[in-house]
Protein backbone atom coordinates (compact mmCIF):
# COMPACT_ATOMS: atom_id res chain seq x y z
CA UNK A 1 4.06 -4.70 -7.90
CA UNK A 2 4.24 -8.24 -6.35
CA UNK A 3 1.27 -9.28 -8.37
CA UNK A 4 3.23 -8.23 -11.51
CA UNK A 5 6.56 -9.78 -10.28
CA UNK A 6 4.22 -13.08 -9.62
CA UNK A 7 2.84 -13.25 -13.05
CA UNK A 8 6.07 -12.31 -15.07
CA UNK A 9 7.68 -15.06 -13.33
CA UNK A 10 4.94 -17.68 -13.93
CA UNK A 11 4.38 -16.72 -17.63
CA UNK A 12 8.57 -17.76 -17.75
CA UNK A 13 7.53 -20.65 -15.96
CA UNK A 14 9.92 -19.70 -13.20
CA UNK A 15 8.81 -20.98 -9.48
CA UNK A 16 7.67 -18.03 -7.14
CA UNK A 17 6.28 -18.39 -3.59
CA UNK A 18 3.90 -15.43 -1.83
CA UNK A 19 4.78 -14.58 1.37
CA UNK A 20 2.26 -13.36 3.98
CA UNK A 21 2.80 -11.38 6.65
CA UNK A 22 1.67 -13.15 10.49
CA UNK A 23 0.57 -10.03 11.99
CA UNK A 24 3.30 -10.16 14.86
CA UNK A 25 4.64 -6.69 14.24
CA UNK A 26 3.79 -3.19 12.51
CA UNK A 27 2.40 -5.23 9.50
CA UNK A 28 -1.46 -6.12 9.36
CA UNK A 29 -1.97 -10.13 9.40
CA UNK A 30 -2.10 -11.60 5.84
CA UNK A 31 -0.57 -8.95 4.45
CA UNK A 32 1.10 -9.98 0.95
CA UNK A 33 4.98 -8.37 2.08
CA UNK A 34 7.34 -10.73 0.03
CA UNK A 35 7.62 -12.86 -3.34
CA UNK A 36 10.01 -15.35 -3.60
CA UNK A 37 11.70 -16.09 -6.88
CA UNK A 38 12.99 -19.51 -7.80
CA UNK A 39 14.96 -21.61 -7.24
CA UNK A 40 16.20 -21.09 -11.37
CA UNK A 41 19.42 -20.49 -13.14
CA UNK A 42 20.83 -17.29 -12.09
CA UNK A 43 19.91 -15.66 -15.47
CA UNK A 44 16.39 -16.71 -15.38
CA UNK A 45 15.68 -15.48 -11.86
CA UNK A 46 17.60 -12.30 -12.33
CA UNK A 47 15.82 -11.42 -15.63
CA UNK A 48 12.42 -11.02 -12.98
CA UNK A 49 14.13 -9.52 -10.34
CA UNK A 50 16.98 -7.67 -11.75
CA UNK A 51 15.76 -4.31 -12.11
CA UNK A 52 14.64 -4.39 -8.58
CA UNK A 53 17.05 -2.17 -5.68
CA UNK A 54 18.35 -4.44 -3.38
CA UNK A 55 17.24 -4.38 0.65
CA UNK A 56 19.66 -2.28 2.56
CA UNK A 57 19.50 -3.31 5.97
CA UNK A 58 18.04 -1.43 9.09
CA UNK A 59 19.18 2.48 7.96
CA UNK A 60 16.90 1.80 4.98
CA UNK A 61 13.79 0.59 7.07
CA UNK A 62 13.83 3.44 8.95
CA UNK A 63 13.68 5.64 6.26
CA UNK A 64 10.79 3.98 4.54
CA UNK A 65 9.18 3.75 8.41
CA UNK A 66 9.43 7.69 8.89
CA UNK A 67 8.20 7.91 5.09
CA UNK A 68 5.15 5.53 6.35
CA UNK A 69 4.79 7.81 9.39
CA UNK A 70 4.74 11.08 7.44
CA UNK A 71 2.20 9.54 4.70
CA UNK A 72 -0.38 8.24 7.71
CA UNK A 73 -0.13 11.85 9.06
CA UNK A 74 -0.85 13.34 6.10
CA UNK A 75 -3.62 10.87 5.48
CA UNK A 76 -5.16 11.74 8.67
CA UNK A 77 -4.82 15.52 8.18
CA UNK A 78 -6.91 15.21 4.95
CA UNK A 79 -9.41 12.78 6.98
CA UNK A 80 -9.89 15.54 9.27
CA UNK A 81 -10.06 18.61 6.84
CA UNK A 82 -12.76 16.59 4.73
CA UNK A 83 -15.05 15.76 8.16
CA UNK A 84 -14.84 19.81 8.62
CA UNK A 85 -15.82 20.50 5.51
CA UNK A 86 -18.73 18.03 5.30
CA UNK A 87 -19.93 19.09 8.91
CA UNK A 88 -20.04 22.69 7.49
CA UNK A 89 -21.63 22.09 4.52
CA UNK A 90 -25.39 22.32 5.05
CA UNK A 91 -27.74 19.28 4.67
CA UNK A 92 -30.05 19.71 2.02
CA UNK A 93 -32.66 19.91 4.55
CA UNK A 94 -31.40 23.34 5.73
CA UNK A 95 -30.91 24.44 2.59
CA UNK A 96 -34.45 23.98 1.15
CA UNK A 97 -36.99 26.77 1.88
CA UNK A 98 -39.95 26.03 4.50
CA UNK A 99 -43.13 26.75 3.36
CA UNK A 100 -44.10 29.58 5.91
CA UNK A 101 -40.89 31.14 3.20
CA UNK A 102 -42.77 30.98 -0.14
């Protein structure tokens, strides 16, 4: 979404500035977290950025953090189900008949 932001703004020749995230906090290091738009006339900037919600302060952060939270479980639920059903799956080495079976 950035990336888009990024090059809608450049093709409109409007300044924009990546901002990367030091790694300090819950965010890996490097991490693309912010685009900055301008400085442009009002119009131009908010023809990017206008249909964009605006940030709502802490309340909103920790809704998106227990969102986070409940996607990484879930992530690591399905992580888990797929390692139990590759360890029961047999190889193809126990599947294929022995010769002593022919």
């Amino acid at each position: 979404a950035l990336d888009e932001l990024r090059r809608t703004a450049r093709s409109r020749r409007v300044a924009t500035a990546a901002v990367h995230d030091a790694g300090l906090t819950e965010v890996e290091e490097g991490s693309w977290t912010a685009l900055a738009v301008g400085p442009d006339l009002q119009n131009r900037v908010n023809g990017i950025t206008g249909q964009l919600s605006a940030y709502r302060g802490d309340g909103e952060a920790e809704v998106l953090r227990q969102r986070l939270r409940e996607a990484e479980a879930k992530v690591a639920r399905l992580e888990e189900e797929l390692a139990l059903q590759s360890a029961e799956q047999p190889t193809s080495a126990q599947t294929k008949p022995s010769s002593g079976d022919l």
